[in-house]
C-alpha atoms as a PDB file:
ATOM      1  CA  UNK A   1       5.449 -18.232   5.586  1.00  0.00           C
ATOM      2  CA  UNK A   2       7.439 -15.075   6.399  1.00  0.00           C
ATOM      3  CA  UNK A   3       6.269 -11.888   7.156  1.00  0.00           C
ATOM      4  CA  UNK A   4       8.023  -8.668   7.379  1.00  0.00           C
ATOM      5  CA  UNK A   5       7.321  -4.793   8.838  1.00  0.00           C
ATOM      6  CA  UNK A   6       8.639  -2.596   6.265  1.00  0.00           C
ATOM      7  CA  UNK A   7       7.669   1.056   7.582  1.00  0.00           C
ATOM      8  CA  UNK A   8       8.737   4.955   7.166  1.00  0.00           C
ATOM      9  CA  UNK A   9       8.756   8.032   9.208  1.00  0.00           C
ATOM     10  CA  UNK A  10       6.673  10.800   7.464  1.00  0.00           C
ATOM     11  CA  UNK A  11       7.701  14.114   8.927  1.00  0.00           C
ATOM     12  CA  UNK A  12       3.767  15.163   8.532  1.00  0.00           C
ATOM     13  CA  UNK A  13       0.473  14.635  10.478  1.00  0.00           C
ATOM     14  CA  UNK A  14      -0.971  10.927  10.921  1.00  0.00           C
ATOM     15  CA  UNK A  15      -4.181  12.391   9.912  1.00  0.00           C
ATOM     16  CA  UNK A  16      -2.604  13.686   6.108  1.00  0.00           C
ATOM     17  CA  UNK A  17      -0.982  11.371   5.605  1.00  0.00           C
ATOM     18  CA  UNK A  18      -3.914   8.563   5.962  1.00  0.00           C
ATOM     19  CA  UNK A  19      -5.993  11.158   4.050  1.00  0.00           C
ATOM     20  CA  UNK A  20      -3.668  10.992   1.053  1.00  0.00           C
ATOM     21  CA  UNK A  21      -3.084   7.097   1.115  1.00  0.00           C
ATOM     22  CA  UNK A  22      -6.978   6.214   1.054  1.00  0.00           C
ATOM     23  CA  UNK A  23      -7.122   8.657  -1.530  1.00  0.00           C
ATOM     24  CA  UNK A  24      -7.288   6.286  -4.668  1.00  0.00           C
ATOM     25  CA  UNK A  25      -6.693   8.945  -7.167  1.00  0.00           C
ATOM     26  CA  UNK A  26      -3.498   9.480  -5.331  1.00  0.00           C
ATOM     27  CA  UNK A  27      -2.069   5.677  -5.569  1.00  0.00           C
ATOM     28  CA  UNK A  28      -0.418   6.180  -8.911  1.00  0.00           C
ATOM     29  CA  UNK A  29       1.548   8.622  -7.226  1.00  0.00           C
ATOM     30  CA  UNK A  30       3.496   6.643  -5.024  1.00  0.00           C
ATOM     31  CA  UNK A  31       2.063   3.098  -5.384  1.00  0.00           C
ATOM     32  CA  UNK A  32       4.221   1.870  -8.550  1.00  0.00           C
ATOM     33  CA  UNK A  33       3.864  -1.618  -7.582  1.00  0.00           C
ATOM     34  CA  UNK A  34      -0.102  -1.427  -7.863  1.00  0.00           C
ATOM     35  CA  UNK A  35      -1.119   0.984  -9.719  1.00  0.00           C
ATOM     36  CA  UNK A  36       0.539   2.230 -13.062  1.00  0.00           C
ATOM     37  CA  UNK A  37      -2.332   5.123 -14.179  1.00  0.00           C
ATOM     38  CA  UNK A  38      -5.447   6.355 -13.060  1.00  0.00           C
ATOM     39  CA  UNK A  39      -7.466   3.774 -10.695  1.00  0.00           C
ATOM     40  CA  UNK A  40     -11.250   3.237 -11.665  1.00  0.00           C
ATOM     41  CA  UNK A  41     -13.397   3.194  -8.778  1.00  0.00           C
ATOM     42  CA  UNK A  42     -16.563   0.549  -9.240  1.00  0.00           C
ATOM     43  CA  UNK A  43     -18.535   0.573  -5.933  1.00  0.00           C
ATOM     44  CA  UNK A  44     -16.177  -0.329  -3.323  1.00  0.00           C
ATOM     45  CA  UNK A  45     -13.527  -1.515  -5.431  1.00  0.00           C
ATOM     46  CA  UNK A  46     -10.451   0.137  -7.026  1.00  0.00           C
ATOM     47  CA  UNK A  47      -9.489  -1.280 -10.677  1.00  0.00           C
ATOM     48  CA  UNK A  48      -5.819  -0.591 -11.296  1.00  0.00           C
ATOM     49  CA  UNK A  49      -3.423  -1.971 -13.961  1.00  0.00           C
ATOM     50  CA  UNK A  50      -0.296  -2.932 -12.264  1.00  0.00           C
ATOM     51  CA  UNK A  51       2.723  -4.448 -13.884  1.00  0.00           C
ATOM     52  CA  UNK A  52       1.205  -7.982 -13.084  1.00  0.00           C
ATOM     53  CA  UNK A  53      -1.679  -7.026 -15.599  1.00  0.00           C
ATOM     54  CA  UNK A  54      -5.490  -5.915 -14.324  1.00  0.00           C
ATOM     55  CA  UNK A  55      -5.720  -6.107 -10.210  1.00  0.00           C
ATOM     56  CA  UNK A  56      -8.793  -5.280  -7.966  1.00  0.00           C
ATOM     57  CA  UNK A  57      -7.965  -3.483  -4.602  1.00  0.00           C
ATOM     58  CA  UNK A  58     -10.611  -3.216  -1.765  1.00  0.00           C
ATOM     59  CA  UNK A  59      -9.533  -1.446   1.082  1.00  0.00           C
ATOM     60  CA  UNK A  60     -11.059  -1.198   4.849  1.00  0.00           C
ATOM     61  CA  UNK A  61     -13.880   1.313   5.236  1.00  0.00           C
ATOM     62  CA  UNK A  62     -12.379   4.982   6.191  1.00  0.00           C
ATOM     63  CA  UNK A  63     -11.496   4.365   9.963  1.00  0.00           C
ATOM     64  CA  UNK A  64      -9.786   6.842  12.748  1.00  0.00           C
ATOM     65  CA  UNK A  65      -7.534   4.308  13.760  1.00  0.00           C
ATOM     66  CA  UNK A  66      -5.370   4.757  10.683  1.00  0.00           C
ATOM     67  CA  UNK A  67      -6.230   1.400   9.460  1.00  0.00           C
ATOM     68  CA  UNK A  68      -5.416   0.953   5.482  1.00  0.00           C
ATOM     69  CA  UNK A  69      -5.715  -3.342   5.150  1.00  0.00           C
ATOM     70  CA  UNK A  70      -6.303  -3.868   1.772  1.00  0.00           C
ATOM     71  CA  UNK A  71      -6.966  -7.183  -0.311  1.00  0.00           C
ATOM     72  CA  UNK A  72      -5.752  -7.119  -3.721  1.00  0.00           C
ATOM     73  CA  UNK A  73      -7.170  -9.699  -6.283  1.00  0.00           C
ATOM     74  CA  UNK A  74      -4.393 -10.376  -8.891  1.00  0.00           C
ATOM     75  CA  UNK A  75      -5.223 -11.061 -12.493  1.00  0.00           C
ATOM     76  CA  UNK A  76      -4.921 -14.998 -11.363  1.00  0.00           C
ATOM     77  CA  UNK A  77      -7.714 -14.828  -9.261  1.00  0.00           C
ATOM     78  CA  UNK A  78      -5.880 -15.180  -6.022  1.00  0.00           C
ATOM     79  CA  UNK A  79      -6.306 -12.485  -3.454  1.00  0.00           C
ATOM     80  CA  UNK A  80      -3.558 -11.063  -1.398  1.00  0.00           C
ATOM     81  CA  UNK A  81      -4.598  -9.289   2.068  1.00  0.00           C
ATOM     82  CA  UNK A  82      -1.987  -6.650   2.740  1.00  0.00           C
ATOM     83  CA  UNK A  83      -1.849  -5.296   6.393  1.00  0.00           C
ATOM     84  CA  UNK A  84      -1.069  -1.183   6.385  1.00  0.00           C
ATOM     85  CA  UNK A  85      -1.158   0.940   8.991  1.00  0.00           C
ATOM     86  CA  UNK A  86      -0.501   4.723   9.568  1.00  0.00           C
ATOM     87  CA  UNK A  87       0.494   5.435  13.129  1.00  0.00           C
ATOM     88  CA  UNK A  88       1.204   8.637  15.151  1.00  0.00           C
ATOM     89  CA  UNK A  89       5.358   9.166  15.460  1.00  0.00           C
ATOM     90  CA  UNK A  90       7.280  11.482  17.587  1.00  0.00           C
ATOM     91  CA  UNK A  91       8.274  13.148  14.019  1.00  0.00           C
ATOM     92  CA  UNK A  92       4.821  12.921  12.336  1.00  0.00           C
ATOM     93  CA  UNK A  93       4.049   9.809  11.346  1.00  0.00           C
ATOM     94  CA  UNK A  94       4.932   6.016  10.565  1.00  0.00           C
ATOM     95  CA  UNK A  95       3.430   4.615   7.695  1.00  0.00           C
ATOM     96  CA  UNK A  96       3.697   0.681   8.633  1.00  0.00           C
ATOM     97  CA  UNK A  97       3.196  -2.616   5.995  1.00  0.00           C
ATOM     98  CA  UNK A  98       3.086  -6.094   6.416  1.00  0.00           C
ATOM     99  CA  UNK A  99       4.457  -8.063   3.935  1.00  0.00           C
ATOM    100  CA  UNK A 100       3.745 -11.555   3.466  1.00  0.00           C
ATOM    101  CA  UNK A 101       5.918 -14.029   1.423  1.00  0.00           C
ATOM    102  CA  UNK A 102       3.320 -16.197   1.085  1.00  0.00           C
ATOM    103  CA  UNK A 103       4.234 -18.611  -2.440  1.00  0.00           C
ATOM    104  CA  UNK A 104       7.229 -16.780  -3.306  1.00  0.00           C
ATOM    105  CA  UNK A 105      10.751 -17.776  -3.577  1.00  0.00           C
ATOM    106  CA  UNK A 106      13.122 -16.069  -1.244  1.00  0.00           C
ATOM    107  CA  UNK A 107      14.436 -13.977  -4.347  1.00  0.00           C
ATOM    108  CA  UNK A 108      10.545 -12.610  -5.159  1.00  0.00           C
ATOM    109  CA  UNK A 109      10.427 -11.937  -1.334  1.00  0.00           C
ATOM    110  CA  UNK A 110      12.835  -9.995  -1.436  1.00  0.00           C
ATOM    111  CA  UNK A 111      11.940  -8.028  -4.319  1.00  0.00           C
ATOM    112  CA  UNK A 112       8.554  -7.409  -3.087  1.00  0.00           C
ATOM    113  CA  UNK A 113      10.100  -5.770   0.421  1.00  0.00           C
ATOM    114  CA  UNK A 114      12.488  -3.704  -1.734  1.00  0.00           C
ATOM    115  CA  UNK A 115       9.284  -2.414  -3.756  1.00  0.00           C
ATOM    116  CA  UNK A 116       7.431  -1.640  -1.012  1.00  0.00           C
ATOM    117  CA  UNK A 117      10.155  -0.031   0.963  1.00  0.00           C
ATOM    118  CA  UNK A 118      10.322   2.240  -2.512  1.00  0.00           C
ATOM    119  CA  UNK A 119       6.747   3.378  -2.311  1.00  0.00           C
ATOM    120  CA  UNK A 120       7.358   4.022   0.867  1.00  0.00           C
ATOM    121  CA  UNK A 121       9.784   6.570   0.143  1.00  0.00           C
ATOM    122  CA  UNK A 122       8.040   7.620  -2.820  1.00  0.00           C
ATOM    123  CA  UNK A 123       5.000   8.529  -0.271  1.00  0.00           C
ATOM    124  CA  UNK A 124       7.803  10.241   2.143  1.00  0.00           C
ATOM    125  CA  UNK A 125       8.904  12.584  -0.835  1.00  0.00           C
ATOM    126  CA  UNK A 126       5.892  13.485  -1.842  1.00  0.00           C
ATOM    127  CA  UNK A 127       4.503  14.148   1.662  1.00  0.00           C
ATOM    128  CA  UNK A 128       7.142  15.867   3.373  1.00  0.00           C
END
């Protein structure tokens, strides 16, 4: 299994922009790969449709360490953990995630780091 560090500088506070990401009205905004309209929060869980059809996302507890791990249950029934961090950067801050290739081919791989790396940049526009 593979893993990569896709990541972006975010010239704004460490603090914002974790407030923003753990916001889960916000993850339509920027998270196109997860969430395609308004995310339904039940308890501790978020309900999102995605392209891949219904998903549940559970994220760590609110933390000061800029922690945002998240499992995602696909409509399959298979959960996906999904390291995230925000860190403090010399220009604001570095939004950091771990992706894992897990069962996919080297082509889905792929794919799934370029779609990442776009919500990334979604997330810069809309914070900077």
């Amino acid at each position: 299994m593979e893993s990569r560090h896709v990541s972006c500088v975010i010239a704004a506070s460490p603090q914002s922009v974790y407030e923003f990401i753990a916001d889960p009205a916000n993850l339509p905004q920027w998270a196109a790969g997860l969430a395609r309209s308004e995310v339904e929060v039940r308890g501790d869980e978020l309900v999102a449709q995605s392209p891949m059809g219904e998903v549940t996302v559970r994220f760590v507890p609110r933390n000061d360490l800029g922690v945002l791990d998240h499992d995602v249950t696909l409509p399959s029934g298979a959960t996906v953990n999904n390291p995230m961090r925000v860190l403090a950067h010399p220009e604001g801050a570095e939004v950091l995630f771990t992706v894992r290739s897990l069962d996919m081919t080297p082509e889905e791989f792929e794919a799934d780091c370029a779609a990442i790396e776009a919500d990334l940049r979604t997330l810069q526009t809309l914070l900077e």
